[in-house]
C-alpha atoms as a PDB file:
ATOM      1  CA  UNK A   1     -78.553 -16.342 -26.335  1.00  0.00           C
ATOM      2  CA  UNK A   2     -76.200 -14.093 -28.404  1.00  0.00           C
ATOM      3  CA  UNK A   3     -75.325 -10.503 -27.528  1.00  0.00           C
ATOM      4  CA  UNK A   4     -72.916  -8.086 -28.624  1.00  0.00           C
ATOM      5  CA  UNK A   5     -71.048  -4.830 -27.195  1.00  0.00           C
ATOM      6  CA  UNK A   6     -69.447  -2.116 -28.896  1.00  0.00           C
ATOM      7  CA  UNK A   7     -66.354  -0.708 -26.724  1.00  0.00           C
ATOM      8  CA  UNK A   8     -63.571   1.751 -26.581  1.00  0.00           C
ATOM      9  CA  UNK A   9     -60.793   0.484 -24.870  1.00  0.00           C
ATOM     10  CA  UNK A  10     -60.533   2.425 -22.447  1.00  0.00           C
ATOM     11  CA  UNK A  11     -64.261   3.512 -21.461  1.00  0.00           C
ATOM     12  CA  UNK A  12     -64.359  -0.585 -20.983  1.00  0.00           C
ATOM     13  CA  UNK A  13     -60.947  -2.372 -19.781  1.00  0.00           C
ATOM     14  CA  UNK A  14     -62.760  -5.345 -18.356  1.00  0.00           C
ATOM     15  CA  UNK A  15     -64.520  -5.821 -22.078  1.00  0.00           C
ATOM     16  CA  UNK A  16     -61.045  -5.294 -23.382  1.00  0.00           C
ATOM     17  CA  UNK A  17     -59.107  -7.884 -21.374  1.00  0.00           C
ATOM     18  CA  UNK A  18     -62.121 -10.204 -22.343  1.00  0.00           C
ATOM     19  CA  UNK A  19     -61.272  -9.483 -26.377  1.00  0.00           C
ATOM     20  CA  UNK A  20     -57.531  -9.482 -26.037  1.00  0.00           C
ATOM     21  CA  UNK A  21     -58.221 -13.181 -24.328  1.00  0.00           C
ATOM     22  CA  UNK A  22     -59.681 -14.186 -27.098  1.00  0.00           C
ATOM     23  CA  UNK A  23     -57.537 -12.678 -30.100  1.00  0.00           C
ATOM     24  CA  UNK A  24     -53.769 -14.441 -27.954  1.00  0.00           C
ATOM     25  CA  UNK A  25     -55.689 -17.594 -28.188  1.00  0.00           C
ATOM     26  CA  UNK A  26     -56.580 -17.276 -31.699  1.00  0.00           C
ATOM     27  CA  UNK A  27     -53.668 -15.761 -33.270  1.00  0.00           C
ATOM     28  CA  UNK A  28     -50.519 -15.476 -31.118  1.00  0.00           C
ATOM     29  CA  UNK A  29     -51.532 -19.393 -29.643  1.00  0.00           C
ATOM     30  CA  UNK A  30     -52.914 -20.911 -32.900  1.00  0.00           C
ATOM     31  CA  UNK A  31     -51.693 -18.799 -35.412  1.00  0.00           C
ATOM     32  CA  UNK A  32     -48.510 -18.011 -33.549  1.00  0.00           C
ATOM     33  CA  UNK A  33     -48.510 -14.467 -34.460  1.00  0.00           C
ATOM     34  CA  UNK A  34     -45.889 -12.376 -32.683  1.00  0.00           C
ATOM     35  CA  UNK A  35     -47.975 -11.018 -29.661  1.00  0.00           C
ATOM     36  CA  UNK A  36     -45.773  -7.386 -30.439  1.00  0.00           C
ATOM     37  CA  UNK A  37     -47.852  -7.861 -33.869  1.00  0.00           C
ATOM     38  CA  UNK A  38     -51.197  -8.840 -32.257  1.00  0.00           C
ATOM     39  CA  UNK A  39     -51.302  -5.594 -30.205  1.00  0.00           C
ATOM     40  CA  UNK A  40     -50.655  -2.371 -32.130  1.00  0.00           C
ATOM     41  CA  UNK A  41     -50.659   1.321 -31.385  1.00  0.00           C
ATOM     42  CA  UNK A  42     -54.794   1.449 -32.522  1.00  0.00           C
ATOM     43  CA  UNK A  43     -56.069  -0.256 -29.747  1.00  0.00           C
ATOM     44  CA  UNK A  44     -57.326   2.756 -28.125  1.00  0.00           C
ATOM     45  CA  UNK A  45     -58.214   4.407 -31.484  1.00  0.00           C
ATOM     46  CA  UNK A  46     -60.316   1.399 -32.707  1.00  0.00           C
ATOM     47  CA  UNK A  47     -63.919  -0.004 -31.710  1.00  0.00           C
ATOM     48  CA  UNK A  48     -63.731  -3.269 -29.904  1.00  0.00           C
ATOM     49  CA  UNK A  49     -66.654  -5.527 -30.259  1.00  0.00           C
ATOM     50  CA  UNK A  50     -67.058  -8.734 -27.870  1.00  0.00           C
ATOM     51  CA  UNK A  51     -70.068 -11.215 -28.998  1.00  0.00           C
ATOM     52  CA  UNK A  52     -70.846 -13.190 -25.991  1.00  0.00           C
ATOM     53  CA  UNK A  53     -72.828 -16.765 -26.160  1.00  0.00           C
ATOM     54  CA  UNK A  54     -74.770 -17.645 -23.251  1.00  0.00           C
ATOM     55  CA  UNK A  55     -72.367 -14.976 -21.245  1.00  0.00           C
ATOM     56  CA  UNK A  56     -69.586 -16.823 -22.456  1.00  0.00           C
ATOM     57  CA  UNK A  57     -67.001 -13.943 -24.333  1.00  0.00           C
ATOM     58  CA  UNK A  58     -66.552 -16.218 -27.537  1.00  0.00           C
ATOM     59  CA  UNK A  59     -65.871 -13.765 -30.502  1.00  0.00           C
ATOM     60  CA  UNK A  60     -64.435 -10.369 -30.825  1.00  0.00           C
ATOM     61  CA  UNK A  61     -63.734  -7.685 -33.839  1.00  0.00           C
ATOM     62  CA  UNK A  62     -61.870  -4.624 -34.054  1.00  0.00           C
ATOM     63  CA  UNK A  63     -62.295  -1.394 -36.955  1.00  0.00           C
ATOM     64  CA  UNK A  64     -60.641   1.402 -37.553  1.00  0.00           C
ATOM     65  CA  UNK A  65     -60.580   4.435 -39.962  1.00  0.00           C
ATOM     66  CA  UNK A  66     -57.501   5.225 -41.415  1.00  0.00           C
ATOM     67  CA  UNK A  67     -56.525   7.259 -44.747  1.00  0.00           C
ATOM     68  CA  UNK A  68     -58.034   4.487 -46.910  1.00  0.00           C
ATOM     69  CA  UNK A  69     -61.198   4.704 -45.447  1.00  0.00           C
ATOM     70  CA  UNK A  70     -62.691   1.945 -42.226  1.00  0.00           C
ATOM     71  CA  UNK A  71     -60.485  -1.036 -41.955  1.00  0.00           C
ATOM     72  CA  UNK A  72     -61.962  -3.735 -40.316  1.00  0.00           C
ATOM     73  CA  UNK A  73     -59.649  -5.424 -38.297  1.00  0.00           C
ATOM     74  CA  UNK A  74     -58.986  -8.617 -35.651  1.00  0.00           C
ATOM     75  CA  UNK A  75     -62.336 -10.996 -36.041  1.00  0.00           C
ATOM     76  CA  UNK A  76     -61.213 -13.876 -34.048  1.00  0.00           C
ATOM     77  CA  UNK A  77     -63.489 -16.595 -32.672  1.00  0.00           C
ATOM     78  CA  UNK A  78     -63.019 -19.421 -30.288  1.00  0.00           C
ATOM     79  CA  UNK A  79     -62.100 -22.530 -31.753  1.00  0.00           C
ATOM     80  CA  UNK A  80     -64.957 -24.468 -30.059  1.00  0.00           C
ATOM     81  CA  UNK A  81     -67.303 -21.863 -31.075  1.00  0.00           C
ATOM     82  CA  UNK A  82     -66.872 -21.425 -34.755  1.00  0.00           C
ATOM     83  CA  UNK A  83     -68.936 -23.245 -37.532  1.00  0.00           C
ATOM     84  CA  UNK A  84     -71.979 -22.316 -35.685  1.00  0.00           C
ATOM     85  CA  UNK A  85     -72.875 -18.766 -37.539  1.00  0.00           C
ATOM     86  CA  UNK A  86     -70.905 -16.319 -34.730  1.00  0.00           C
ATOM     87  CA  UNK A  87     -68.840 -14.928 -37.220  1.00  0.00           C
ATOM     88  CA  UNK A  88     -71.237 -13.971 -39.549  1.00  0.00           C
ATOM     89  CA  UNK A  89     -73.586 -12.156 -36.328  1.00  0.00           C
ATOM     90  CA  UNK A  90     -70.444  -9.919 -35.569  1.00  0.00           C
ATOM     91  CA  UNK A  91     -69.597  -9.075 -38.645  1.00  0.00           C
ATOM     92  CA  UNK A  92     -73.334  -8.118 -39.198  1.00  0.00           C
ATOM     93  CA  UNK A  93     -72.902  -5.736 -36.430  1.00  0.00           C
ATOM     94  CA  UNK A  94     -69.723  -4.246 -37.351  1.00  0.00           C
ATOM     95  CA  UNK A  95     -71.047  -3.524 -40.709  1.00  0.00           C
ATOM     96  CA  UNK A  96     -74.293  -2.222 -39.883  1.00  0.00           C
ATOM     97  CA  UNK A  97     -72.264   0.165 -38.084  1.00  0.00           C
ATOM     98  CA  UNK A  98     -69.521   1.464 -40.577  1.00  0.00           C
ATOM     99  CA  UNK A  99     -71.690   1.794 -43.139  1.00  0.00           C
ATOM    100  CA  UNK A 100     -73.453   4.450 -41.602  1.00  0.00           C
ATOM    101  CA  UNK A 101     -70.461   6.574 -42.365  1.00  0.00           C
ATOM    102  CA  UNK A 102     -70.344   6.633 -45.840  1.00  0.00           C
ATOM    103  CA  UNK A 103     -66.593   5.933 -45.908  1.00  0.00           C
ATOM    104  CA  UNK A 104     -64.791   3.071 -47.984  1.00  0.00           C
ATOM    105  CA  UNK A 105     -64.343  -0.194 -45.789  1.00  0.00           C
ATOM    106  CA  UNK A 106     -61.560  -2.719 -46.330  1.00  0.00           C
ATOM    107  CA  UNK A 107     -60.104  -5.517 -44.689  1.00  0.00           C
ATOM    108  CA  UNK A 108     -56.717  -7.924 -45.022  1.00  0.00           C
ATOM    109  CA  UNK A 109     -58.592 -11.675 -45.166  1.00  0.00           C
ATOM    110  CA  UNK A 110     -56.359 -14.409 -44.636  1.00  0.00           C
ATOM    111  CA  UNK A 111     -56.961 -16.434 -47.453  1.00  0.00           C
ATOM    112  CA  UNK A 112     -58.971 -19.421 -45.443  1.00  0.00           C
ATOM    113  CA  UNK A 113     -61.255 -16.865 -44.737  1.00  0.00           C
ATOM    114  CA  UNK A 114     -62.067 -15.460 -48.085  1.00  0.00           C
ATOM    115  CA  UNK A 115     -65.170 -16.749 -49.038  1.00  0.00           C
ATOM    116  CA  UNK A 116     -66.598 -16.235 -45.476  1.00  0.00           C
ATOM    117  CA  UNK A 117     -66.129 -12.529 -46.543  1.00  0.00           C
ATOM    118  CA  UNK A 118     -67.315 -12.678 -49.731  1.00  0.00           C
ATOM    119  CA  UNK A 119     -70.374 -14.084 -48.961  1.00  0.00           C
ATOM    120  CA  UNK A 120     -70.835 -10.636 -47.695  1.00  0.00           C
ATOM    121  CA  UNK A 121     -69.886  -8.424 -50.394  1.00  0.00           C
ATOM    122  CA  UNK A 122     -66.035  -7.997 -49.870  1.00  0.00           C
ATOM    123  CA  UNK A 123     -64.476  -8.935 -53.003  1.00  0.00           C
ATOM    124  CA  UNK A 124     -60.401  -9.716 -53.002  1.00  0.00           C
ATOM    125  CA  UNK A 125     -58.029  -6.666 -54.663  1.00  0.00           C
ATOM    126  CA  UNK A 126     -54.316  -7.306 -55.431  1.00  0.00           C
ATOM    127  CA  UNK A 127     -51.838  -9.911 -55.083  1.00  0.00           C
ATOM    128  CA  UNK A 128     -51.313 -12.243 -52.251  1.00  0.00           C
ATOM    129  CA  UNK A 129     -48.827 -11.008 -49.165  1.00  0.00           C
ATOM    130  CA  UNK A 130     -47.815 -11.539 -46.014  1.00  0.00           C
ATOM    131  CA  UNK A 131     -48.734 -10.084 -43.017  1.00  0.00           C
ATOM    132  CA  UNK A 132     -47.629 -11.838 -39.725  1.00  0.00           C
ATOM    133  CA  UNK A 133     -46.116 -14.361 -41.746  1.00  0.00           C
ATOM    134  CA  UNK A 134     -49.847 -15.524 -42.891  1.00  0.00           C
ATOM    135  CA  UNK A 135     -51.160 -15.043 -46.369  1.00  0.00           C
ATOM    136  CA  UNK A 136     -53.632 -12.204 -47.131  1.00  0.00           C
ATOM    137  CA  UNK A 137     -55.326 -10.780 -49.892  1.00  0.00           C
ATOM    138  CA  UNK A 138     -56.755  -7.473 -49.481  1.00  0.00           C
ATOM    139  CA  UNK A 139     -60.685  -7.159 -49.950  1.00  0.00           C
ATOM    140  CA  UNK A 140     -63.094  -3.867 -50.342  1.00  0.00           C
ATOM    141  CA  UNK A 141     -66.516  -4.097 -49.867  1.00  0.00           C
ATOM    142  CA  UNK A 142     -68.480  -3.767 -52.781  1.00  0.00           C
ATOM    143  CA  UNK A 143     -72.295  -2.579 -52.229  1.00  0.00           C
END
């Protein structure tokens, strides 16, 4: 059984440890992104979302709006969890949601993870850069 919740950090700090869990063990552990990086000044701005697996906190995501419109942020899933679909239910769920305001949405895709997001309608803008010492390309959503 799959099941998602939408958060504010601070309305749900037990939900927000659970998420933070999961993004150090996916990007400060694996990717060994600098945990000052990994935590930023929009944590309390941003919607958290945790996707839980038989009550198991396995995936979480993270958006935003900012001047360029909603930038999704911080999809991170447990290694022994991915490959199975998870990904593709948050993201769902995120998107159902920030389309409803009508606003440009955007995201920095590292670039294993392109075709994951084109497969639902993101297509990649620009040259290649770094961020957190990974490589990114940044990707708009195209309806």
């Amino acid at each position: 059984m799959v099941r998602i919740k939408r958060f504010k950090k601070e309305e749900n700090t037990e939900f927000a440890e659970m998420a933070f869990s999961i993004r150090r063990h996916v990007f400060v552990y694996e990717h060994n992104v600098d945990p000052e990086l990994e935590y930023d000044e929009y944590e309390s701005s941003a919607w958290h979302y945790l996707l839980f697996k038989d009550e198991q906190p396995v995936a979480t995501a993270r958006w935003r709006e900012t001047d360029n419109g909603i930038k999704l942020e911080r999809f991170a899933t447990l290694t022994e969890y991915r490959n199975r679909g998870l990904g593709a239910v948050i993201l769902k769920r995120v998107m159902a949601d920030v389309l409803l305001l009508s606003k440009p949405i955007y995201l920095h895709s590292q670039i294993k993870a392109l075709s994951f997001y084109e497969r639902f309608g993101f297509v990649k803008e620009g040259n290649i850069f770094i961020e957190a010492d990974i490589q990114h390309y940044m990707m708009k959503y195209k309806e």
